[in-house]
C-alpha atoms as a PDB file:
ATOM      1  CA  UNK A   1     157.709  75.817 171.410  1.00  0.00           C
ATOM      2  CA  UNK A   2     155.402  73.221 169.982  1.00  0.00           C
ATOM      3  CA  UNK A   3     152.220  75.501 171.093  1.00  0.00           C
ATOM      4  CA  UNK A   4     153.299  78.235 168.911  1.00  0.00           C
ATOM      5  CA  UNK A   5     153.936  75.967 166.028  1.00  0.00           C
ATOM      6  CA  UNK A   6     150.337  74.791 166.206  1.00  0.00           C
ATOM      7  CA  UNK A   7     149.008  78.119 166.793  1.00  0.00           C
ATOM      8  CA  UNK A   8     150.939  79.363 163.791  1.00  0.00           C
ATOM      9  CA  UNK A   9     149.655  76.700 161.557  1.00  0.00           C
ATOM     10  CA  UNK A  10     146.197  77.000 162.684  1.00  0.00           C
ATOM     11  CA  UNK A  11     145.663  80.875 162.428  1.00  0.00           C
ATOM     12  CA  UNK A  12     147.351  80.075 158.605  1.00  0.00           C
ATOM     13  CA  UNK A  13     144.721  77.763 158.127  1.00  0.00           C
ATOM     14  CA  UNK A  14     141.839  80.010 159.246  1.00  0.00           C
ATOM     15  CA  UNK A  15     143.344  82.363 157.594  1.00  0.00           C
ATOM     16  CA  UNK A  16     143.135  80.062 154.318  1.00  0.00           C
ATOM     17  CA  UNK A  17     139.818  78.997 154.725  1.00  0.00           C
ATOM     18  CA  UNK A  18     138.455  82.677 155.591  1.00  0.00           C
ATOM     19  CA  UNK A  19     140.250  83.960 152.403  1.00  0.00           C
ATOM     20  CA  UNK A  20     138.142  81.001 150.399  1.00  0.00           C
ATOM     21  CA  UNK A  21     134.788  82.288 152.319  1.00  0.00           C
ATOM     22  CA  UNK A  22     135.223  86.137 150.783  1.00  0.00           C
ATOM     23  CA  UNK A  23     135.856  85.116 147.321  1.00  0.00           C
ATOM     24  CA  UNK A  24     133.195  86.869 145.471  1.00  0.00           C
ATOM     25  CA  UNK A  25     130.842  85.054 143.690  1.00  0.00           C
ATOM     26  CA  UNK A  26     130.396  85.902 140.125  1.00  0.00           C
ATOM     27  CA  UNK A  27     126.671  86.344 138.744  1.00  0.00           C
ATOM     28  CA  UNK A  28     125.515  87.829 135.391  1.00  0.00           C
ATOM     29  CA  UNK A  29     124.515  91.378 135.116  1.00  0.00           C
ATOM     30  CA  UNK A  30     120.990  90.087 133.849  1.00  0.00           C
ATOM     31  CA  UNK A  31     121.076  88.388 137.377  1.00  0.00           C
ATOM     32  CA  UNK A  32     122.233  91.138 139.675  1.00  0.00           C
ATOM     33  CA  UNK A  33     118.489  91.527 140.493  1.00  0.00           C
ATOM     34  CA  UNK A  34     118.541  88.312 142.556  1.00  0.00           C
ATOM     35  CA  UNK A  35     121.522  89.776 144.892  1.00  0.00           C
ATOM     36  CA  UNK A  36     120.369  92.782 146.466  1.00  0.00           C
ATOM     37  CA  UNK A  37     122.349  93.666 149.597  1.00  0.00           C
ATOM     38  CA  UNK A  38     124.688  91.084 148.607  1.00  0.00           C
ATOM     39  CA  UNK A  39     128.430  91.898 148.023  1.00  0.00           C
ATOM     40  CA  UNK A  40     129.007  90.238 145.101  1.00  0.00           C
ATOM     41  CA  UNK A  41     130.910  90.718 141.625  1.00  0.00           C
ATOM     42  CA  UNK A  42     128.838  90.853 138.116  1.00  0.00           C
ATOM     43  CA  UNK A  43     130.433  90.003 134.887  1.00  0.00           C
ATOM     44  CA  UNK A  44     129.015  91.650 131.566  1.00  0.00           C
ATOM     45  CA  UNK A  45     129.821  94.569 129.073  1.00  0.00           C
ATOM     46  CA  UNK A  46     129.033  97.638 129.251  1.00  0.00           C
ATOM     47  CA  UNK A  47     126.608  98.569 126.222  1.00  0.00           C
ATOM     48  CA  UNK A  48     125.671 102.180 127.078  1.00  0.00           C
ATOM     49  CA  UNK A  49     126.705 105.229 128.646  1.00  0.00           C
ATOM     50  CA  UNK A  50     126.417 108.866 129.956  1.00  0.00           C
ATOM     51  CA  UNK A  51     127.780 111.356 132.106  1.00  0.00           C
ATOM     52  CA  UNK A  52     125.659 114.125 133.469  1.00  0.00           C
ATOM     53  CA  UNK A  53     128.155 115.610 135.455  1.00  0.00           C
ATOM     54  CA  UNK A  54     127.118 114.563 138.609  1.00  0.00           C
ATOM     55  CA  UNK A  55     127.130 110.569 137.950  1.00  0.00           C
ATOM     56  CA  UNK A  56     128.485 108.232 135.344  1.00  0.00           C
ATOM     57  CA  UNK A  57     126.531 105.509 134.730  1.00  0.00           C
ATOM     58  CA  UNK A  58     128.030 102.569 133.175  1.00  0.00           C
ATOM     59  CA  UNK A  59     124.919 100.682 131.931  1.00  0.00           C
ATOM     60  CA  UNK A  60     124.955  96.949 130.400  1.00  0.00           C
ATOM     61  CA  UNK A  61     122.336  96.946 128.834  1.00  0.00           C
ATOM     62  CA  UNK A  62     120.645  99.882 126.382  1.00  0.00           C
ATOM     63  CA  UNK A  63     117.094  99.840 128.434  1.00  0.00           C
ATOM     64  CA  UNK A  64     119.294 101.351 131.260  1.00  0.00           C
ATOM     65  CA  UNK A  65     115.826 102.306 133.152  1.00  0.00           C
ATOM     66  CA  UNK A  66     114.850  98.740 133.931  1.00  0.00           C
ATOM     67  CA  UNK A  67     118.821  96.814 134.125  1.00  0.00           C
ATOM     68  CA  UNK A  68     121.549  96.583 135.590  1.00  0.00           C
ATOM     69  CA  UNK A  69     123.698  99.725 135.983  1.00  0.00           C
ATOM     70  CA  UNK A  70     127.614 100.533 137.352  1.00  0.00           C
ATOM     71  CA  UNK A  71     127.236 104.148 138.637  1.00  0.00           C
ATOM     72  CA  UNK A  72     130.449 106.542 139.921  1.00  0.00           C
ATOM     73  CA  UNK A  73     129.393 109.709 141.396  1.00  0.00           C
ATOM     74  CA  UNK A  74     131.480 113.176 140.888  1.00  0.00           C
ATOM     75  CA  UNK A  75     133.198 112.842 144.413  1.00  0.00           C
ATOM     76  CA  UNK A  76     134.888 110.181 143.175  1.00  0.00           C
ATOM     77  CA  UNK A  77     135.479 110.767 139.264  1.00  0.00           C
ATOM     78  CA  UNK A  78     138.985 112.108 140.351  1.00  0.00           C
ATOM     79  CA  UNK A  79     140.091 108.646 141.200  1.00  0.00           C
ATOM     80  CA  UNK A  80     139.053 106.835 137.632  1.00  0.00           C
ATOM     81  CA  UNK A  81     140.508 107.139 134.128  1.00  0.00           C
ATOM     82  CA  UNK A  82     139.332 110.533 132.551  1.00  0.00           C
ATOM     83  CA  UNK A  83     136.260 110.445 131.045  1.00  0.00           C
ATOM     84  CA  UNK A  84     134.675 106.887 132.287  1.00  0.00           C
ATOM     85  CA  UNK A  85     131.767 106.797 130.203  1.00  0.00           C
ATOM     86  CA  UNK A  86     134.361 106.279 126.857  1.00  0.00           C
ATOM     87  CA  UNK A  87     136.948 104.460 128.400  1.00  0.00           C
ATOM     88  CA  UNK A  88     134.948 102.092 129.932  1.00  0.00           C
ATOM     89  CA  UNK A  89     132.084 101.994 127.256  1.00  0.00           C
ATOM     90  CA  UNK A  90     132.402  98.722 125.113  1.00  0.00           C
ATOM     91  CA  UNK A  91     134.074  96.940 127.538  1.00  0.00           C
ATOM     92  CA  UNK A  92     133.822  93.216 129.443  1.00  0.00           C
ATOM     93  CA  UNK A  93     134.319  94.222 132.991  1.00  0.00           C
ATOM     94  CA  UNK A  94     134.095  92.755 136.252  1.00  0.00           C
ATOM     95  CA  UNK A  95     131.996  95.433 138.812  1.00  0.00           C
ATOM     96  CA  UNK A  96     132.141  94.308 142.475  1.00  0.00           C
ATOM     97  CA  UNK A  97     130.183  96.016 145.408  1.00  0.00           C
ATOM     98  CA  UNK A  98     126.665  95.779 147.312  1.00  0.00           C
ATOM     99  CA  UNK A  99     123.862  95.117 145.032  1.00  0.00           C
ATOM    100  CA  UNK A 100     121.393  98.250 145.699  1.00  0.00           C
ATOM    101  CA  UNK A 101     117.986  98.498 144.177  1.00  0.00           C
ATOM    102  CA  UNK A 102     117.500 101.730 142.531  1.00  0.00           C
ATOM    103  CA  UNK A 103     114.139 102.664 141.201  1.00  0.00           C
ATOM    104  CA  UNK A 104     112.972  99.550 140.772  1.00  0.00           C
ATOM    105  CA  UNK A 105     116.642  98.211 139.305  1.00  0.00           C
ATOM    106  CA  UNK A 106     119.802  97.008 140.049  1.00  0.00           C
ATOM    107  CA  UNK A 107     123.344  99.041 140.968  1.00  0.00           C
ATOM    108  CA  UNK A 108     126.239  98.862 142.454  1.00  0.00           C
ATOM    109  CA  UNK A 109     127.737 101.870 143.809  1.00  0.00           C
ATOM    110  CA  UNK A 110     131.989 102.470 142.461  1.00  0.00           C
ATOM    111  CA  UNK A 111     133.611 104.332 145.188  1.00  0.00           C
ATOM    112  CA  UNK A 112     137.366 103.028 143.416  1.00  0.00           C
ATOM    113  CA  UNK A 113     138.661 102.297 140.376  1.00  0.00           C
ATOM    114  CA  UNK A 114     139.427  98.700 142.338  1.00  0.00           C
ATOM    115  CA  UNK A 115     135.617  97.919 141.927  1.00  0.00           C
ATOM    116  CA  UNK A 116     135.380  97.653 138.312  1.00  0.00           C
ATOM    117  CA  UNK A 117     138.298  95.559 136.076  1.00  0.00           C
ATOM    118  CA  UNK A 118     138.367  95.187 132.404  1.00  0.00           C
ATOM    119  CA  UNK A 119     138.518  91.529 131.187  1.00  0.00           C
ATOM    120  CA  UNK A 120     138.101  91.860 127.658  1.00  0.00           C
END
């Protein structure tokens, strides 16, 4: 009986300590460069937008060619808000995923609406 006890409270503990290992780190989207492969979350508000129909990219700053960029393809528009490039356009937001580099910039791929959260 005692050896289960112990094993309980040490899996909780791992448990604990693994949960405190995943926590994303937060960086700012004019420092998502630094992260690539990384799974990380960036903080910052999305400036500029546009849908082309295939992609949405969700762009924090207006020289979207050289920064930072949020990008949903079309497989997955069915599982955001309707129309992403306005309802997400103007907002603080927290992005989380793998840092890719993308012609020469950063991106992080949203597969799920879970990836991206509106702080402000």
């Amino acid at each position: 009986m005692g050896r289960i006890k112990v094993s309980v409270i040490i899996g909780a503990l791992l448990l604990v300590i693994g949960g405190i290992c995943l926590a994303q780190q937060i960086v700012p989207w004019d420092k998502a460069d630094k992260y690539y492969g990384q799974n990380v979350t960036v903080e910052g508000t999305i400036v500029a937008t546009y849908n082309s129909g295939k992609a949405c990219f969700l762009n924090f700053h207006p020289n979207w060619k050289r920064y930072f960029t949020a990008v949903i393809f079309r497989g997955d528009f069915y599982k955001f808000p309707p129309n992403p490039e306005e309802y997400y356009r103007g907002k603080k937001v927290h992005v989380t995923g793998i840092v890719r580099e993308y012609n020469g910039k950063p991106e992080i791929i949203l597969n799920d609406p879970s990836q991206i959260e509106i702080i402000k």
